[in-house]
Protein backbone atom coordinates (compact mmCIF):
# COMPACT_ATOMS: atom_id res chain seq x y z
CA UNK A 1 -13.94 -15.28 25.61
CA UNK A 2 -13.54 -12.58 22.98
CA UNK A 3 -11.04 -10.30 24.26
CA UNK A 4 -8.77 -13.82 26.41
CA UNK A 5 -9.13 -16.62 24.90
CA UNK A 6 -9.80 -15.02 20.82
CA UNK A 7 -6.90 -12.47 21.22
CA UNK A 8 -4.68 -15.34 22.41
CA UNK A 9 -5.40 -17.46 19.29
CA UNK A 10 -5.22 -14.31 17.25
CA UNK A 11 -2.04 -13.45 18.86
CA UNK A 12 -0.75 -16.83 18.30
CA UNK A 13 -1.86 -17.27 14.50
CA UNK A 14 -0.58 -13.57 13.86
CA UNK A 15 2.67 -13.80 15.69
CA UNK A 16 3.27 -17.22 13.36
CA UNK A 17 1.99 -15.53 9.96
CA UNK A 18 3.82 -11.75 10.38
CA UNK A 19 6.92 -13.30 9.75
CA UNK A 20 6.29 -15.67 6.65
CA UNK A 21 3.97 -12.41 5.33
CA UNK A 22 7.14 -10.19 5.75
CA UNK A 23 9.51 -13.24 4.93
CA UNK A 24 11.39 -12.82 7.80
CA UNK A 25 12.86 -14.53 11.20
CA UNK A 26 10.00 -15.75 13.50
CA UNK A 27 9.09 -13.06 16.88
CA UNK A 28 11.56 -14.21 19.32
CA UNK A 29 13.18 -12.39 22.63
CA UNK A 30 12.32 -9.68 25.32
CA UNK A 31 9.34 -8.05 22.93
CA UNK A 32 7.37 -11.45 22.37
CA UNK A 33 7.81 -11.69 26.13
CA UNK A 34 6.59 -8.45 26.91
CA UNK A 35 3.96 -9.25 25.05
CA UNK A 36 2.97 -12.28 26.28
CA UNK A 37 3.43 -10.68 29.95
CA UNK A 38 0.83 -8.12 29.10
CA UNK A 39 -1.42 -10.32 27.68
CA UNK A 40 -1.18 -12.56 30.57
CA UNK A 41 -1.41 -9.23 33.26
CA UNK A 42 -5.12 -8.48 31.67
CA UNK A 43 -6.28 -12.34 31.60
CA UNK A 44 -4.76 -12.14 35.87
CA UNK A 45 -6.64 -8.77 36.61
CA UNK A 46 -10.35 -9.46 35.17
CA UNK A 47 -9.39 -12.87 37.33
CA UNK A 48 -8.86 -10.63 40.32
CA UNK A 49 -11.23 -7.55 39.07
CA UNK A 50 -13.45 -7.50 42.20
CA UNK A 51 -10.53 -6.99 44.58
CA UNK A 52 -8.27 -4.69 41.98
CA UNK A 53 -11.53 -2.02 40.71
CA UNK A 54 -12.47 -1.60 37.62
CA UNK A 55 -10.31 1.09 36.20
CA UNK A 56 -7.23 -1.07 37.29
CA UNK A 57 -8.55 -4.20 35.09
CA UNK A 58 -9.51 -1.70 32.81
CA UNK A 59 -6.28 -0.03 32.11
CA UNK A 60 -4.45 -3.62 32.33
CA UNK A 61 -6.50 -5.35 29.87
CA UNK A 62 -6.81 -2.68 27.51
CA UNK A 63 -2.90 -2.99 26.75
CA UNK A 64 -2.70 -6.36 24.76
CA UNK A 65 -4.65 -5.66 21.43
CA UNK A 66 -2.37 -2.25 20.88
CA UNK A 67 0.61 -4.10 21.60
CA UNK A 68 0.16 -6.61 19.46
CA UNK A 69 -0.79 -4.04 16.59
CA UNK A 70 1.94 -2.21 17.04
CA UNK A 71 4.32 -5.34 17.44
CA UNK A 72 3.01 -7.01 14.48
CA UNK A 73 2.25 -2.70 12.74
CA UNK A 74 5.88 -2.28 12.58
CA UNK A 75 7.03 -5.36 10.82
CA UNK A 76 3.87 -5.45 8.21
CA UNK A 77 4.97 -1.56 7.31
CA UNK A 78 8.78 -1.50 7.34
CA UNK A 79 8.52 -4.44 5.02
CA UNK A 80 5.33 -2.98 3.00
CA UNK A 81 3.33 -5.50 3.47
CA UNK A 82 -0.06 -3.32 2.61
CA UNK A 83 -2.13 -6.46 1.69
CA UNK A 84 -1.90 -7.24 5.81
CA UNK A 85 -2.78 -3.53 6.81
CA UNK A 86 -6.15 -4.65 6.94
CA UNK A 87 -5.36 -6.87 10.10
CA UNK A 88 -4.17 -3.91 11.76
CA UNK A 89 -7.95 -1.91 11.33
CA UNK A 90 -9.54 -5.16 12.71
CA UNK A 91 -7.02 -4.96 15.11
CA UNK A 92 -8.10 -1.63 15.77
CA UNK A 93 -12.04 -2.87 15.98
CA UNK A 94 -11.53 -5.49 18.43
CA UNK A 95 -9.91 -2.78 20.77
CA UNK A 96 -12.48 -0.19 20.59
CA UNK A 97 -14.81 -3.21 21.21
CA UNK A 98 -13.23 -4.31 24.50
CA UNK A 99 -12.66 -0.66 25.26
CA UNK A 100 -16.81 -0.55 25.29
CA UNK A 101 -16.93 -3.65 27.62
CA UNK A 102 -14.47 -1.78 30.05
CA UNK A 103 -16.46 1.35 29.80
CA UNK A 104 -19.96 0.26 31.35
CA UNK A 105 -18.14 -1.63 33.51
CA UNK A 106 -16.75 1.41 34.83
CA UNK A 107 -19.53 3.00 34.59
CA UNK A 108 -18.88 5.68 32.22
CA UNK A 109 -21.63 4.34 29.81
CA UNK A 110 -24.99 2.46 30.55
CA UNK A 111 -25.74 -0.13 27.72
CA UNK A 112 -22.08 0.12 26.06
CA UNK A 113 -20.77 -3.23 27.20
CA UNK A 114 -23.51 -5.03 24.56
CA UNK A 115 -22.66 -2.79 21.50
CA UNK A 116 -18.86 -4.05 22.37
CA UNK A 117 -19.60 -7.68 22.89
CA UNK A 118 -21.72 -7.42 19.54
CA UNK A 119 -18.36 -4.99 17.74
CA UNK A 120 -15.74 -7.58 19.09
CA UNK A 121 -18.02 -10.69 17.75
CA UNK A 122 -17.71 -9.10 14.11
CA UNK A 123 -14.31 -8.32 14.44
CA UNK A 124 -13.71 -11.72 15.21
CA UNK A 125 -16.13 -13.00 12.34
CA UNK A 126 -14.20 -10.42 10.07
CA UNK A 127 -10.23 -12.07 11.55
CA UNK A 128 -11.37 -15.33 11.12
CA UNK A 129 -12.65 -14.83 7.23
CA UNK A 130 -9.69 -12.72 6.66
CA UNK A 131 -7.66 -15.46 7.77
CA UNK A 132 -9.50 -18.41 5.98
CA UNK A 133 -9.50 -16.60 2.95
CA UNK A 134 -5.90 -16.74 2.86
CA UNK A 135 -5.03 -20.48 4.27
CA UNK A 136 -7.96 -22.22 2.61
CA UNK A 137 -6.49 -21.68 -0.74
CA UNK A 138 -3.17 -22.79 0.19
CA UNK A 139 -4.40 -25.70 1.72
CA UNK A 140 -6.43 -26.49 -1.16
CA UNK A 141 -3.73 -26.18 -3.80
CA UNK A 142 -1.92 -28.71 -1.97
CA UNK A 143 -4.61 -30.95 -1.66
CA UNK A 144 -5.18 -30.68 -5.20
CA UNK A 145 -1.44 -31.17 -6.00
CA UNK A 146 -1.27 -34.58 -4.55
CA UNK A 147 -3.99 -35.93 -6.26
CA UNK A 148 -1.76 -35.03 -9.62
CA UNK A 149 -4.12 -32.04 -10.28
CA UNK A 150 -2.59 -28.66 -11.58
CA UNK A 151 -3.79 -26.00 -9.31
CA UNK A 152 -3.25 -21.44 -9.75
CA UNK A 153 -4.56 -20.46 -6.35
CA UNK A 154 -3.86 -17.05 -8.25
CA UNK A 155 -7.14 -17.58 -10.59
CA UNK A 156 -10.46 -18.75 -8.40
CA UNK A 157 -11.80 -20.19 -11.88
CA UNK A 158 -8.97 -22.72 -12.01
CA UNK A 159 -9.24 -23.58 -8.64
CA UNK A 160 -13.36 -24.59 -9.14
CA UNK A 161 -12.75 -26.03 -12.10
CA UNK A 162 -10.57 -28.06 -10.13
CA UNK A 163 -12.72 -28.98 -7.69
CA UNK A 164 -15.32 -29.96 -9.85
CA UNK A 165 -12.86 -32.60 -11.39
């Protein structure tokens, strides 16, 4: 569930908040394709692991998170959008995680796959407060707004004082 069905939500929130971070055209053509192609590869080989070995579904799976770093890497730096970076590290975590799953299950390491399920769980606790940090607000503010109530999501203080209202 971490590494398919997270990274596809991930993917899906990222590939929608890159662009209005970077203030530019939404993902669109032959890379978002690729991407979604690899993606779609790993989810096909852990289906079909027994039959493909598990370097195979190893080396398949292992491809998405990069990608997606590196898809969404290039856009966050050419545009300097260092408040984001830290998506990228997490990024980064959740990879090394799934990179321990694939590793006892390739035998390279007894006892890895747990310390990965456990990484990838706080890498996902760590995306999703990331994340919520920075739509809560928003969603807030507006909230606020159309109750007639003047809201700077820039200054927390204003924002509970708000609240308590």
């Amino acid at each position: 569930m971490i590494f398919g069905f997270v990274t596809a939500a991930a993917m899906g929130f990222l590939l929608k908040a890159v662009p209005n971070w970077t203030r530019r055209d939404p993902f669109n053509g032959w890379p978002l394709a690729a991407l979604v192609l690899i993606w779609a590869s790993g989810r096909m080989a852990i289906w079909f692991g027994a039959s493909l070995g598990p370097l195979f579904v190893a080396g398949v799976d292992l491809m998405v998170i990069p990608a997606l770093a590196i898809y969404i890497g290039k856009r966050l730096v050419a545009h300097k959008v260092r408040r984001n970076y830290i998506v990228l590290g997490v990024l980064g975590v959740l990879s090394v995680a799934n990179l321990m799953m694939h590793l006892e299950a390739i035998g390279a390491f007894a006892n890895s796959a747990i310390f990965g399920l456990d990484l990838g769980l706080y890498g996902v606790v760590i995306l999703v407060t990331l994340i919520s940090g920075r739509v809560i607000p928003g969603f807030t503010a507006k909230a606020l707004r159309r109750q007639g109530l003047e809201v700077d999501t820039g200054t927390p203080v204003i924002v509970t004082q708000a609240v308590m209202l």
